[in-house]
PDB file of N, CA and C in Angstrom:
ATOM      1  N   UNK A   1       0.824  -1.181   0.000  1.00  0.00           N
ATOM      2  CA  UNK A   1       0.000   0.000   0.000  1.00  0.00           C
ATOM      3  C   UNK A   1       0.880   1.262   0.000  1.00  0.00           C
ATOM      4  N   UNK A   2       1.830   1.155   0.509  1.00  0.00           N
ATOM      5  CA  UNK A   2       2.836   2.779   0.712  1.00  0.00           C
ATOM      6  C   UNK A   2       3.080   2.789  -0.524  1.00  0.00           C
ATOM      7  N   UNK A   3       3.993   1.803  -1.568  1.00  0.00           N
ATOM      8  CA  UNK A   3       3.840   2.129  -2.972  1.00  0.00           C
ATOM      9  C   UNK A   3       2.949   2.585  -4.033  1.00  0.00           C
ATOM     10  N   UNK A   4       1.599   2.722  -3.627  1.00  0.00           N
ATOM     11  CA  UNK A   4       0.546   3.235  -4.175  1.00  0.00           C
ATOM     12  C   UNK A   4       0.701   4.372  -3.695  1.00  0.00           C
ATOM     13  N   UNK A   5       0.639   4.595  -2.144  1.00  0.00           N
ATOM     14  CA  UNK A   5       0.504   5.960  -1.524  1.00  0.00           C
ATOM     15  C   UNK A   5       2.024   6.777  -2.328  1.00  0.00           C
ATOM     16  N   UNK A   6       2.971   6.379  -2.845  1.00  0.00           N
ATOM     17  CA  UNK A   6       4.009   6.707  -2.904  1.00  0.00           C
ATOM     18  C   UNK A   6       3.869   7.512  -4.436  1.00  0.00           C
ATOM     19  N   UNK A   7       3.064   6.627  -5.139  1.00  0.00           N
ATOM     20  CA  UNK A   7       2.615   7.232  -6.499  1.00  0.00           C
ATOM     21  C   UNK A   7       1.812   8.436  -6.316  1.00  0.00           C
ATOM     22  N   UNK A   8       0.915   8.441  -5.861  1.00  0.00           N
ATOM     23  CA  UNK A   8      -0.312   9.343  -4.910  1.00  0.00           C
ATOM     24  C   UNK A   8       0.598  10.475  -4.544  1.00  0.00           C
ATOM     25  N   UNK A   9       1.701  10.818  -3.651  1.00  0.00           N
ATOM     26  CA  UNK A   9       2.542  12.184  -3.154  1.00  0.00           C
ATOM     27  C   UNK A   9       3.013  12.001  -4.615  1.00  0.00           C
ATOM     28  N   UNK A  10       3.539  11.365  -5.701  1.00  0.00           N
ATOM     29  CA  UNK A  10       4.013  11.960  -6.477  1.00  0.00           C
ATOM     30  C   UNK A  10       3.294  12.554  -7.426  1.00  0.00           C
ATOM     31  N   UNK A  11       2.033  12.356  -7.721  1.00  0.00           N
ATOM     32  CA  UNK A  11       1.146  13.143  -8.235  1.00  0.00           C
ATOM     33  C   UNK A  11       0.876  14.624  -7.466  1.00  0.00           C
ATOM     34  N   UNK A  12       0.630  14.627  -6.141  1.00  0.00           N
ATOM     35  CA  UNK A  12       0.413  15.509  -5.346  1.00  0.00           C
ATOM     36  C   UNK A  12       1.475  16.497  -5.847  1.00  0.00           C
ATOM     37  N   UNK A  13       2.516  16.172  -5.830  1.00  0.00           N
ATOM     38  CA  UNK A  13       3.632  17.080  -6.511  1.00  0.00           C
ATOM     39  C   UNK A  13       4.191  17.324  -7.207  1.00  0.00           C
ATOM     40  N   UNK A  14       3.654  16.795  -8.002  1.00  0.00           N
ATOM     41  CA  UNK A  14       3.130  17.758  -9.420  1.00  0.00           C
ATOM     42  C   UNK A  14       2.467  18.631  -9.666  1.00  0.00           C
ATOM     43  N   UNK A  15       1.327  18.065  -9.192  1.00  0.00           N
ATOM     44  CA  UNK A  15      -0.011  19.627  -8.896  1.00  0.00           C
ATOM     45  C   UNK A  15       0.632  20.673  -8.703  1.00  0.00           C
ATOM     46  N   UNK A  16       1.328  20.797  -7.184  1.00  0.00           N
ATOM     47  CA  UNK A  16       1.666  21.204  -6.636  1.00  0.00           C
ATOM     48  C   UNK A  16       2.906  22.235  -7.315  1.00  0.00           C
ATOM     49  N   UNK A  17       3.506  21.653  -8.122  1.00  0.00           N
ATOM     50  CA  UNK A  17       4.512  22.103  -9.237  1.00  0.00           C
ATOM     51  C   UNK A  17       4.162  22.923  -9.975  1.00  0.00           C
ATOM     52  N   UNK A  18       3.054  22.264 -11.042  1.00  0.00           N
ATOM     53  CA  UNK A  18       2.264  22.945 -11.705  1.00  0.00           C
ATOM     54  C   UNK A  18       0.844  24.133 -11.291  1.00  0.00           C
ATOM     55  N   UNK A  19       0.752  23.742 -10.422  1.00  0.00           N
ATOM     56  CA  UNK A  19      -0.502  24.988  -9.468  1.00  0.00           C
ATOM     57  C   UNK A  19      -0.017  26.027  -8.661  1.00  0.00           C
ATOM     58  N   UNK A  20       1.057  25.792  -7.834  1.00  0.00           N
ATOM     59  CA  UNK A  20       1.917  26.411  -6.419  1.00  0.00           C
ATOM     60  C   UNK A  20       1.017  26.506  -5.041  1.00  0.00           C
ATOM     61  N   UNK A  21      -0.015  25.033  -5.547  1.00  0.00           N
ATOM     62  CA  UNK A  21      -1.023  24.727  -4.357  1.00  0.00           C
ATOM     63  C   UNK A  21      -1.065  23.644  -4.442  1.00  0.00           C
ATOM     64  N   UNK A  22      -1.807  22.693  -2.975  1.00  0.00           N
ATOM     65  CA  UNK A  22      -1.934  21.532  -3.149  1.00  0.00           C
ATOM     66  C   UNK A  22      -3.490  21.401  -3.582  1.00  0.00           C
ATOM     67  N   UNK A  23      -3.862  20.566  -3.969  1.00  0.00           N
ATOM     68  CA  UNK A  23      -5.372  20.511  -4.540  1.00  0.00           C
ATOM     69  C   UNK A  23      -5.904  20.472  -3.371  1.00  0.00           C
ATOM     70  N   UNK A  24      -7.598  20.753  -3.163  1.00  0.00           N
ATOM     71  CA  UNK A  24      -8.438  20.974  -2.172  1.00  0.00           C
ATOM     72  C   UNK A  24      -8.384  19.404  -2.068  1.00  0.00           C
ATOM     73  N   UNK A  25      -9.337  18.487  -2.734  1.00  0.00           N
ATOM     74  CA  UNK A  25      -9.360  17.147  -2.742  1.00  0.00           C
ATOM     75  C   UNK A  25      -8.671  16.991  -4.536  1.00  0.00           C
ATOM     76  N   UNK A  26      -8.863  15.541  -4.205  1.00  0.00           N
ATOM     77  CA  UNK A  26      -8.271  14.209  -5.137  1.00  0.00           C
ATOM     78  C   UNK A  26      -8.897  14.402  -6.460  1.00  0.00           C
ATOM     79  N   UNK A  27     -10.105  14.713  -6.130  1.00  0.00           N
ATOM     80  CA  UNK A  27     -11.259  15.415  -7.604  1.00  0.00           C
ATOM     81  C   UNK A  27     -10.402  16.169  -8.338  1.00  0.00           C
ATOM     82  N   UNK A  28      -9.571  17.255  -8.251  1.00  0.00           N
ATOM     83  CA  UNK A  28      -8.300  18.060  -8.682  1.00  0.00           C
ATOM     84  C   UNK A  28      -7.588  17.134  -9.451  1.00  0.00           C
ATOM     85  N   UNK A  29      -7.326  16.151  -9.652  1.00  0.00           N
ATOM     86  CA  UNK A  29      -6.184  15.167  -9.914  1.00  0.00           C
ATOM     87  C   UNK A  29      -7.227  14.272 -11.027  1.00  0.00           C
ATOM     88  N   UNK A  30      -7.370  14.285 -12.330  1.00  0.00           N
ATOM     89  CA  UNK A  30      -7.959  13.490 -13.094  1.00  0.00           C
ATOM     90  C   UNK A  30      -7.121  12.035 -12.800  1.00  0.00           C
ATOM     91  N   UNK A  31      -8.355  11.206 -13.038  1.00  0.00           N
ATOM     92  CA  UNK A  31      -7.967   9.614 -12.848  1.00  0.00           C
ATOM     93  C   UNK A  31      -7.265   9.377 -11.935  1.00  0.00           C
ATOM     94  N   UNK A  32      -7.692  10.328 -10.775  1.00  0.00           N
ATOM     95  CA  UNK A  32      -7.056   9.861  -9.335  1.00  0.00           C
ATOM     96  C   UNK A  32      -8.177   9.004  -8.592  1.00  0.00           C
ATOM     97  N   UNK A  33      -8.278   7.844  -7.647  1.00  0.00           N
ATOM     98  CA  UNK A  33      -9.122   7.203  -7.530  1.00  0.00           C
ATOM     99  C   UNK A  33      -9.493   8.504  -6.227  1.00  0.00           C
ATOM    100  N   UNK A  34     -10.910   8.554  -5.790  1.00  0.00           N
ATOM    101  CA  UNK A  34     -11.149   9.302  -4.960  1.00  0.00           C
ATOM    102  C   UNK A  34     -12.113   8.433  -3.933  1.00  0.00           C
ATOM    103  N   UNK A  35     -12.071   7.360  -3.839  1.00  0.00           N
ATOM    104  CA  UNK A  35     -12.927   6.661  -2.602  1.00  0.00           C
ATOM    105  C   UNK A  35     -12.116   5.923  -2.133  1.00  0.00           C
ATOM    106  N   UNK A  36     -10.898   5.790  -1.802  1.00  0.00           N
ATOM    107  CA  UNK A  36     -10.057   4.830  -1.317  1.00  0.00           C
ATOM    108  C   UNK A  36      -9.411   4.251  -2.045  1.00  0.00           C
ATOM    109  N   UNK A  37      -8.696   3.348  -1.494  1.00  0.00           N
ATOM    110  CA  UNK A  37      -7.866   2.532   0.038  1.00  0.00           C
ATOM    111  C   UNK A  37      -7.058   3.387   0.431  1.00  0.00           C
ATOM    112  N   UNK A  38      -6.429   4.439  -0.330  1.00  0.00           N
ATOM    113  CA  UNK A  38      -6.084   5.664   0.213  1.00  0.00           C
ATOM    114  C   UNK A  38      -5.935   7.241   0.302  1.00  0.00           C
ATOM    115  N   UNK A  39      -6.142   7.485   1.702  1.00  0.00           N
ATOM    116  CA  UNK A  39      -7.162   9.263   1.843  1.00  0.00           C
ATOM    117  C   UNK A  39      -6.400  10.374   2.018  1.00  0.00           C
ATOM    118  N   UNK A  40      -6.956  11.001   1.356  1.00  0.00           N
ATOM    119  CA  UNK A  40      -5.677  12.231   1.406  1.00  0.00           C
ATOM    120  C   UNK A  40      -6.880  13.635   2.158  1.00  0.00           C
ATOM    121  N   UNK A  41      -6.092  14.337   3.062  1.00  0.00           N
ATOM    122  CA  UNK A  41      -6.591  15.727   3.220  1.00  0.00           C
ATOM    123  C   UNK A  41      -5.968  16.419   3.571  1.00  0.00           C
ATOM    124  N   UNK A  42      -6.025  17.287   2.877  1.00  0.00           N
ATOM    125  CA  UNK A  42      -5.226  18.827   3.137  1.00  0.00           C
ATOM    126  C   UNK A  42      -5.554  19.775   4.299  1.00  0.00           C
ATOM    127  N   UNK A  43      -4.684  20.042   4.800  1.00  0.00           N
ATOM    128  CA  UNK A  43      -4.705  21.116   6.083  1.00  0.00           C
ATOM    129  C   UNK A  43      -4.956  22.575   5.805  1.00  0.00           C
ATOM    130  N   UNK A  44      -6.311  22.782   6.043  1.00  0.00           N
ATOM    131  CA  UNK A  44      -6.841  24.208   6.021  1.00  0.00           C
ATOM    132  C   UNK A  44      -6.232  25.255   6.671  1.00  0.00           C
ATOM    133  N   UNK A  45      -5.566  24.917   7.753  1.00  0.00           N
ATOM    134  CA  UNK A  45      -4.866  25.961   8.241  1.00  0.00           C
ATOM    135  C   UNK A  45      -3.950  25.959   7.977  1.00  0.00           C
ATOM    136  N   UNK A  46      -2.783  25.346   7.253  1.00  0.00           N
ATOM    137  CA  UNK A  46      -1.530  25.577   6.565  1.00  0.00           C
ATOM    138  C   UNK A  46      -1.779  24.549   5.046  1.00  0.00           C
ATOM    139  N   UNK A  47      -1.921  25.204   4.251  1.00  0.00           N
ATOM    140  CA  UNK A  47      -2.290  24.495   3.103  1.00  0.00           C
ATOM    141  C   UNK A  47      -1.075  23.848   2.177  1.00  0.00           C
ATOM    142  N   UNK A  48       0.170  24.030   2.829  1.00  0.00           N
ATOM    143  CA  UNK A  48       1.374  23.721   2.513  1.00  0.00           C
ATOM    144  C   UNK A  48       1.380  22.425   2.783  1.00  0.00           C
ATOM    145  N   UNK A  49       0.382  21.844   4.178  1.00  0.00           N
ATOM    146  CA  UNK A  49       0.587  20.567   4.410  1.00  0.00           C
ATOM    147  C   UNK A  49      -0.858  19.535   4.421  1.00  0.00           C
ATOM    148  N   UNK A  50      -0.087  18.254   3.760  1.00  0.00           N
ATOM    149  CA  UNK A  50      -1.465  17.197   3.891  1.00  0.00           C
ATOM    150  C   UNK A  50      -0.866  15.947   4.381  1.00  0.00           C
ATOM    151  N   UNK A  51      -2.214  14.987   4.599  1.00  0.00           N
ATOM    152  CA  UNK A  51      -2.018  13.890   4.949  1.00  0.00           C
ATOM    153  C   UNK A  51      -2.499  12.619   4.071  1.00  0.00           C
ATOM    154  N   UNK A  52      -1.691  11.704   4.109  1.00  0.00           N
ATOM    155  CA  UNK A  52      -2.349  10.448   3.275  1.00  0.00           C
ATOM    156  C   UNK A  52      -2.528   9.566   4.368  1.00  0.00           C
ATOM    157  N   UNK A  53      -3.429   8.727   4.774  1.00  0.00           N
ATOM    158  CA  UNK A  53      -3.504   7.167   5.546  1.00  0.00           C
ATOM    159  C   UNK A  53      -4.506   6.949   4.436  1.00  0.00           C
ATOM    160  N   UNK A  54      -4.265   5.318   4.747  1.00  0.00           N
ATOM    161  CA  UNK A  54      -4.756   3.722   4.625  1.00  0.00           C
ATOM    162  C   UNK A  54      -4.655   3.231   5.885  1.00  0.00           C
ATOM    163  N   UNK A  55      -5.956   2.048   5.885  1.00  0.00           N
ATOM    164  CA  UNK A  55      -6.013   1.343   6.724  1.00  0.00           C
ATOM    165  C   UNK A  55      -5.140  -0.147   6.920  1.00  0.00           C
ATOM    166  N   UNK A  56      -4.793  -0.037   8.178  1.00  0.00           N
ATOM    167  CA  UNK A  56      -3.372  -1.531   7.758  1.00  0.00           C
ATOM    168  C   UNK A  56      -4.462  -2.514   8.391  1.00  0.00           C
ATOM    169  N   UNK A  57      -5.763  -2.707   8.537  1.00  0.00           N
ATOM    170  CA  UNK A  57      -6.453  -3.996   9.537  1.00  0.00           C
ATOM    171  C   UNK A  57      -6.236  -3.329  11.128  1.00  0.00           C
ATOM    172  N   UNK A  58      -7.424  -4.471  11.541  1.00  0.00           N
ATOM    173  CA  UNK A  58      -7.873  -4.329  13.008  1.00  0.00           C
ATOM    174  C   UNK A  58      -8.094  -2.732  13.672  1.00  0.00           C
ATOM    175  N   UNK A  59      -8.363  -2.154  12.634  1.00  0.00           N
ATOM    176  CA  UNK A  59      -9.024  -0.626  13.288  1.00  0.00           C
ATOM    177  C   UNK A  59      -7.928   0.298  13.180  1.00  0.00           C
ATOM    178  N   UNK A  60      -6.334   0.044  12.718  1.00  0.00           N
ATOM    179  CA  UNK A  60      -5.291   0.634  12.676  1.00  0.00           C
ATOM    180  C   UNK A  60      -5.390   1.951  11.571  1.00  0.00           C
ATOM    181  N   UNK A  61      -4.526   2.824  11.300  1.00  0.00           N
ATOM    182  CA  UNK A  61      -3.950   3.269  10.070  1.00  0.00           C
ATOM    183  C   UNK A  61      -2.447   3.431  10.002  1.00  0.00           C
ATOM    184  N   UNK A  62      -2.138   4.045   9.023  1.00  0.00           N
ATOM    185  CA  UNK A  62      -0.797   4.303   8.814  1.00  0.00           C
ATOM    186  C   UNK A  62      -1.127   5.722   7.955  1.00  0.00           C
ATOM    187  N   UNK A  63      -0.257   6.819   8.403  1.00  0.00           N
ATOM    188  CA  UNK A  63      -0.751   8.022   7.919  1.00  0.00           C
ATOM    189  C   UNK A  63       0.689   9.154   7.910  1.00  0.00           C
ATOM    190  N   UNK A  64       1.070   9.375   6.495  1.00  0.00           N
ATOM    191  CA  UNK A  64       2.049   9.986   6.018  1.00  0.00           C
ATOM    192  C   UNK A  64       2.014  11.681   6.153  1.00  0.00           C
ATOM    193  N   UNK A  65       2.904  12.188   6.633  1.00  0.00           N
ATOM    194  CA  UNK A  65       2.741  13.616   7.179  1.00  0.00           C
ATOM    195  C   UNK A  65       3.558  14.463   6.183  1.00  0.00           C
ATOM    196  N   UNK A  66       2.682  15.807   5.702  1.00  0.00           N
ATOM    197  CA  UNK A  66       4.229  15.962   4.258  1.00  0.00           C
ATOM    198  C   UNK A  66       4.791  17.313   5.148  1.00  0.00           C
ATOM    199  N   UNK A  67       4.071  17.462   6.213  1.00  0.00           N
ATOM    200  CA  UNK A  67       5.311  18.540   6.948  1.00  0.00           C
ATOM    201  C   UNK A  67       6.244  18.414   7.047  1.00  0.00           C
ATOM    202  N   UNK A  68       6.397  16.962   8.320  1.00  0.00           N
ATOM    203  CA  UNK A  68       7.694  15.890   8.588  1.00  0.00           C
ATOM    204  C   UNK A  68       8.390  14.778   8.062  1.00  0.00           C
ATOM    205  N   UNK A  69       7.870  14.981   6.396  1.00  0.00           N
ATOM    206  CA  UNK A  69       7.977  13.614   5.302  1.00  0.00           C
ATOM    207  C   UNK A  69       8.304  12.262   6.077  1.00  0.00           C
ATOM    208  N   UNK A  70       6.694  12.170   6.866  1.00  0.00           N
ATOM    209  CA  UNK A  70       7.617  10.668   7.438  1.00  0.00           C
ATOM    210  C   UNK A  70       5.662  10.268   7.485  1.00  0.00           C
ATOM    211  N   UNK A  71       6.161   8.943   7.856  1.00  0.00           N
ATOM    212  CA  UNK A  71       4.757   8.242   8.189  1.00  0.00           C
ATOM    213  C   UNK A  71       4.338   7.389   9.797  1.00  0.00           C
ATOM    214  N   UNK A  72       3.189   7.547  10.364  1.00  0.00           N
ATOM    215  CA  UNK A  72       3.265   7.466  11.230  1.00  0.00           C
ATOM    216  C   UNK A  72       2.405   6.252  11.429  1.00  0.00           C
ATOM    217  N   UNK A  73       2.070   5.407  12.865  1.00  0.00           N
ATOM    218  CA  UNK A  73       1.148   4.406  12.915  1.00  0.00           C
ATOM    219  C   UNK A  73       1.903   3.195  12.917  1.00  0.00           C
ATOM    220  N   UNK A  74       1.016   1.858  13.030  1.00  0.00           N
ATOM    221  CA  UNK A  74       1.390   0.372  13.454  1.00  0.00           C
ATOM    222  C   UNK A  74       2.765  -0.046  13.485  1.00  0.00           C
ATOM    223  N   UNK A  75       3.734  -0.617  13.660  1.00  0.00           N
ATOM    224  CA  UNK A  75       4.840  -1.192  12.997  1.00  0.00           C
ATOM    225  C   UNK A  75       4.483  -2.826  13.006  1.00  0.00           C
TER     226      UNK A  75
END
């Protein structure tokens, strides 16, 4: 799943390249899947930063931070 999510920030930054914003939602991003397995939302109060999680099982996530380019959750 992070290799999907991994494709996913690299689209994100592109937009991002090409706009000098991150998209509101995923709808922004033609032929981006927008109902899952993984969710992206952007931070309204600093729009510089978003988040991606997926669910890893048993109620968990795993959720990538692009402030602190790191990902956080289960090991």
């Amino acid at each position: 799943m992070r290799f999907k999510a991994a494709q996913l920030r690299a689209r994100l930054e592109s937009y991002h390249t090409a706009h000098g914003k991150y998209p509101v939602s995923l709808g922004d991003i033609p032929g981006t899947p927008l109902n899952g397995p993984i969710y992206y939302q952007r931070d309204f109060d600093s729009p510089e930063v978003y988040y991606l999680s997926f669910g890893t099982g048993f109620g968990t996530i795993e959720q990538y931070d692009s402030k602190t380019h790191s990902w956080h959750g289960p090991r």
